[in-house]
C-alpha atoms as a PDB file:
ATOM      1  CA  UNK A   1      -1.183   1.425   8.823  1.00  0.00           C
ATOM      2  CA  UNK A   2      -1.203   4.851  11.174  1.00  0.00           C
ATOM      3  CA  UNK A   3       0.455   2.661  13.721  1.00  0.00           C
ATOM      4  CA  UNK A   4       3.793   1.915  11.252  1.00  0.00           C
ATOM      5  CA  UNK A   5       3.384   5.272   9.127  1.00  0.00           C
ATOM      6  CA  UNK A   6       6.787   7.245   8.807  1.00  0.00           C
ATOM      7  CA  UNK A   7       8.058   8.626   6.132  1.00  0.00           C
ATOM      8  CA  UNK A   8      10.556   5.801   4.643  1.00  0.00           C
ATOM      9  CA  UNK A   9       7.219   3.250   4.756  1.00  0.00           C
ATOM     10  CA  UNK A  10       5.804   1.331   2.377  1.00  0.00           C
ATOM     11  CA  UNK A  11       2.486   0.696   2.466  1.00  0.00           C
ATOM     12  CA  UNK A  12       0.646  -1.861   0.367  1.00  0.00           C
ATOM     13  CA  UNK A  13      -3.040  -2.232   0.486  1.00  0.00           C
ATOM     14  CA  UNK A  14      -4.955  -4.668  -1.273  1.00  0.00           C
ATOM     15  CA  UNK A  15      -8.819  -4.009  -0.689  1.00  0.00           C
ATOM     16  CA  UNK A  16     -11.689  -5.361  -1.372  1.00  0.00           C
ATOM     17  CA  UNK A  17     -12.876  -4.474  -4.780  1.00  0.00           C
ATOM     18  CA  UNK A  18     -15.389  -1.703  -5.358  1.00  0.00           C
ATOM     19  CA  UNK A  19     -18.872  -3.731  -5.680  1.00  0.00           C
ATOM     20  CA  UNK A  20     -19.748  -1.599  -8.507  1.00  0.00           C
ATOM     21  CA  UNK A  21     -16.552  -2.962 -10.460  1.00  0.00           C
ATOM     22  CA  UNK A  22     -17.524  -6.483 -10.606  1.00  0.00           C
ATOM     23  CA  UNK A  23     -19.777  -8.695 -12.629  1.00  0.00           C
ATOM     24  CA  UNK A  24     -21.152 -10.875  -9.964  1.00  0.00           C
ATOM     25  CA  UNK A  25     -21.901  -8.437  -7.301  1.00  0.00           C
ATOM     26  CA  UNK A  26     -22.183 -11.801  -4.608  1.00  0.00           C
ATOM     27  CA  UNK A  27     -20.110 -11.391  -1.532  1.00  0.00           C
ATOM     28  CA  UNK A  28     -16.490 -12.973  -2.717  1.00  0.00           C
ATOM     29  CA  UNK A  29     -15.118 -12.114   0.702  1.00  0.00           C
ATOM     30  CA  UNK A  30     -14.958 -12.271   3.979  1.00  0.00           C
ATOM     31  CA  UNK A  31     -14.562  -8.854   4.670  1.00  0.00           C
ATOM     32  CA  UNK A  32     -16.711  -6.770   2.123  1.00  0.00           C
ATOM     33  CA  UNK A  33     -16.358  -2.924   2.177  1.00  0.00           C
ATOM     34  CA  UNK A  34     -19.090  -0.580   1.058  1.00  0.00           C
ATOM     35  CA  UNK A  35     -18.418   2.151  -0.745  1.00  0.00           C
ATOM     36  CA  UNK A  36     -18.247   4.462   2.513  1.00  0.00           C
ATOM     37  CA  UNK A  37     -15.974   2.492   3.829  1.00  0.00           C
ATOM     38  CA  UNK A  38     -13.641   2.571   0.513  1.00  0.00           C
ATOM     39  CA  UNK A  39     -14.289   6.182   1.082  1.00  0.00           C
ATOM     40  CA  UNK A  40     -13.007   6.167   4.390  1.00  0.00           C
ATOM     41  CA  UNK A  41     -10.094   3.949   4.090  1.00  0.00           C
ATOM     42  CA  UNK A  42      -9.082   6.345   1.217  1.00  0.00           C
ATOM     43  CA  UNK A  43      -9.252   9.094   3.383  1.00  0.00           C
ATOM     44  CA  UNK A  44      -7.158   7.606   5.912  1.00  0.00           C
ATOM     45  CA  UNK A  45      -4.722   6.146   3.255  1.00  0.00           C
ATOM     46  CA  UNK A  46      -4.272  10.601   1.697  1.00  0.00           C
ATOM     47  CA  UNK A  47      -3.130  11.016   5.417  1.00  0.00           C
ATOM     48  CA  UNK A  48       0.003   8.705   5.642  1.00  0.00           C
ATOM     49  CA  UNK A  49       3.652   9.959   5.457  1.00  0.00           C
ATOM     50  CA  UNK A  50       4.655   6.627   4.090  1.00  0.00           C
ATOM     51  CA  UNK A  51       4.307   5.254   0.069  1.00  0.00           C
ATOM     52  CA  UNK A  52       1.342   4.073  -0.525  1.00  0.00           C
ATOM     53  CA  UNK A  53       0.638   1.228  -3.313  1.00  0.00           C
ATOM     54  CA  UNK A  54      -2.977   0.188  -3.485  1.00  0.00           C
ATOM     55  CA  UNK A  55      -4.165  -2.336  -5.860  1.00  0.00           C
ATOM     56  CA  UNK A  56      -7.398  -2.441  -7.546  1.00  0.00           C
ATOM     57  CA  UNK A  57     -10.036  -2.340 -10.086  1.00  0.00           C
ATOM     58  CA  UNK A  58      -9.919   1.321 -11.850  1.00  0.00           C
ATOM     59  CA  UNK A  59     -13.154   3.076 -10.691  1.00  0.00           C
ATOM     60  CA  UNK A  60     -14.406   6.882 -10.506  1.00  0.00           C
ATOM     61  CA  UNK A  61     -14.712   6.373  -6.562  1.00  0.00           C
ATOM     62  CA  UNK A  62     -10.669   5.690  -6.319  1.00  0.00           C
ATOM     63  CA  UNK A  63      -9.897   7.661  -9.390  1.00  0.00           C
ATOM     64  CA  UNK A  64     -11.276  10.644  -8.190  1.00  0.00           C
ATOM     65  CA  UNK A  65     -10.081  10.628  -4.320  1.00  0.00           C
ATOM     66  CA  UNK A  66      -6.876   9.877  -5.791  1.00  0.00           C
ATOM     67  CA  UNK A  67      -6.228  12.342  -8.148  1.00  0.00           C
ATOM     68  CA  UNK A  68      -2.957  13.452  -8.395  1.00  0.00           C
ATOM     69  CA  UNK A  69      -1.422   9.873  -7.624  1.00  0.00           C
ATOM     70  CA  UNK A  70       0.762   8.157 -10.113  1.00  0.00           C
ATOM     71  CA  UNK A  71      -2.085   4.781 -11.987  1.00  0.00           C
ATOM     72  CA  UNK A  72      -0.508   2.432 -13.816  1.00  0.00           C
ATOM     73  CA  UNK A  73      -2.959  -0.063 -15.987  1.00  0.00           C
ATOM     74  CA  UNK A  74      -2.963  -3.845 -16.753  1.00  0.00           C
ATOM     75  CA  UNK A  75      -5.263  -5.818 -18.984  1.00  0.00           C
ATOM     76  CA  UNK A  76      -5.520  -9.117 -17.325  1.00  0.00           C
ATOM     77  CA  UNK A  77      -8.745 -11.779 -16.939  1.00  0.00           C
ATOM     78  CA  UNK A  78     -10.941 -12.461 -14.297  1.00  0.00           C
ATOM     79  CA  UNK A  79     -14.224 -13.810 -13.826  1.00  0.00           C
ATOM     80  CA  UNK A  80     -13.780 -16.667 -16.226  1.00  0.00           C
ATOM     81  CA  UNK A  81     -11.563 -15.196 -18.742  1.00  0.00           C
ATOM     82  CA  UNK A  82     -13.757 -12.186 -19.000  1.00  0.00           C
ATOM     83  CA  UNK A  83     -11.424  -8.794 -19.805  1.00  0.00           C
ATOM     84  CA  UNK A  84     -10.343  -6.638 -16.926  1.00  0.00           C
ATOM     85  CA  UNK A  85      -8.136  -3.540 -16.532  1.00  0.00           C
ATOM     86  CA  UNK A  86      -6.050  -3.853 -13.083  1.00  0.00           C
ATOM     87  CA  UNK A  87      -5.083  -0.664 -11.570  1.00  0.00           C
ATOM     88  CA  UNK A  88      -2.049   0.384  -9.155  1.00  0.00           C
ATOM     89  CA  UNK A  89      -2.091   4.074  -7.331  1.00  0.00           C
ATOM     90  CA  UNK A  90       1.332   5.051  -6.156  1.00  0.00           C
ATOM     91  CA  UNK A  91       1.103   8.048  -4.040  1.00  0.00           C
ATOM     92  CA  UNK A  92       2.762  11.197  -5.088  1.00  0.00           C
ATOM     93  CA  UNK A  93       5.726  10.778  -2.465  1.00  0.00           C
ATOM     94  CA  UNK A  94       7.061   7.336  -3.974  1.00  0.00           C
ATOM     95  CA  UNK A  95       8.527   9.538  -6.587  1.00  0.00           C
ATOM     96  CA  UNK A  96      10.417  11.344  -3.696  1.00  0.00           C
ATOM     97  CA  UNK A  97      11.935   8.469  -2.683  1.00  0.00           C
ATOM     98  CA  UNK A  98      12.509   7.104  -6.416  1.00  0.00           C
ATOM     99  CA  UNK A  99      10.314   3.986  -6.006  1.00  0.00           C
ATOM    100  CA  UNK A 100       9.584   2.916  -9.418  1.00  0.00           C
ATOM    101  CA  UNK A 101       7.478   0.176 -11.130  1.00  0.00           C
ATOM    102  CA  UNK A 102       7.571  -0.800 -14.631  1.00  0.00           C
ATOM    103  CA  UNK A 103       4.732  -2.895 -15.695  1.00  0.00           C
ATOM    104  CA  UNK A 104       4.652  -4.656 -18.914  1.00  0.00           C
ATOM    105  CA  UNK A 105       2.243  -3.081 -21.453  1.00  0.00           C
END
């Protein structure tokens, strides 16, 4: 993402869920991340000039690193119909560059 990052990117990341936000806490990808990692890549994500969009399950870890972004909430299913809240971060500077997203409530 550092290697394409200028100011008229957009940047849409798609991690791993937080192991702490699922119900079956088995491996479900190839890739895991732990929650350092998440940590990190959050870290490096704060740092980009681009927008940033990240998708996700809401959790204090992502909440709290980023504060300050625009979240926007959907009640969907997962797990076999079981409830969920899904959970898009838009990073301060999308609202610079007017990107909007309307999500049906």
């Amino acid at each position: 993402m550092a290697q394409h990052d200028a100011p008229e990117t957009l940047h849409y990341a798609d991690p791993p869920y937080v192991l702490s936000t699922r119900s079956d806490i088995r491996p479900d990808y190839q890739y895991e991340m732990s929650d350092e990692q998440h940590a990190a890549f959050l870290a490096q994500i704060k740092r980009l000039r681009g927008m940033v969009i990240v998708s996700g399950y809401r959790c204090e870890l992502y909440d709290s690193a980023l504060a300050g972004w625009q979240r926007f909430d959907k009640a969907t299913n997962a797990d076999g119909a079981a409830p969920r809240v899904e959970s898009l971060w838009l990073s301060p500077n999308t609202q610079t560059h007017q990107l909007s997203l309307e999500i049906d409530k």
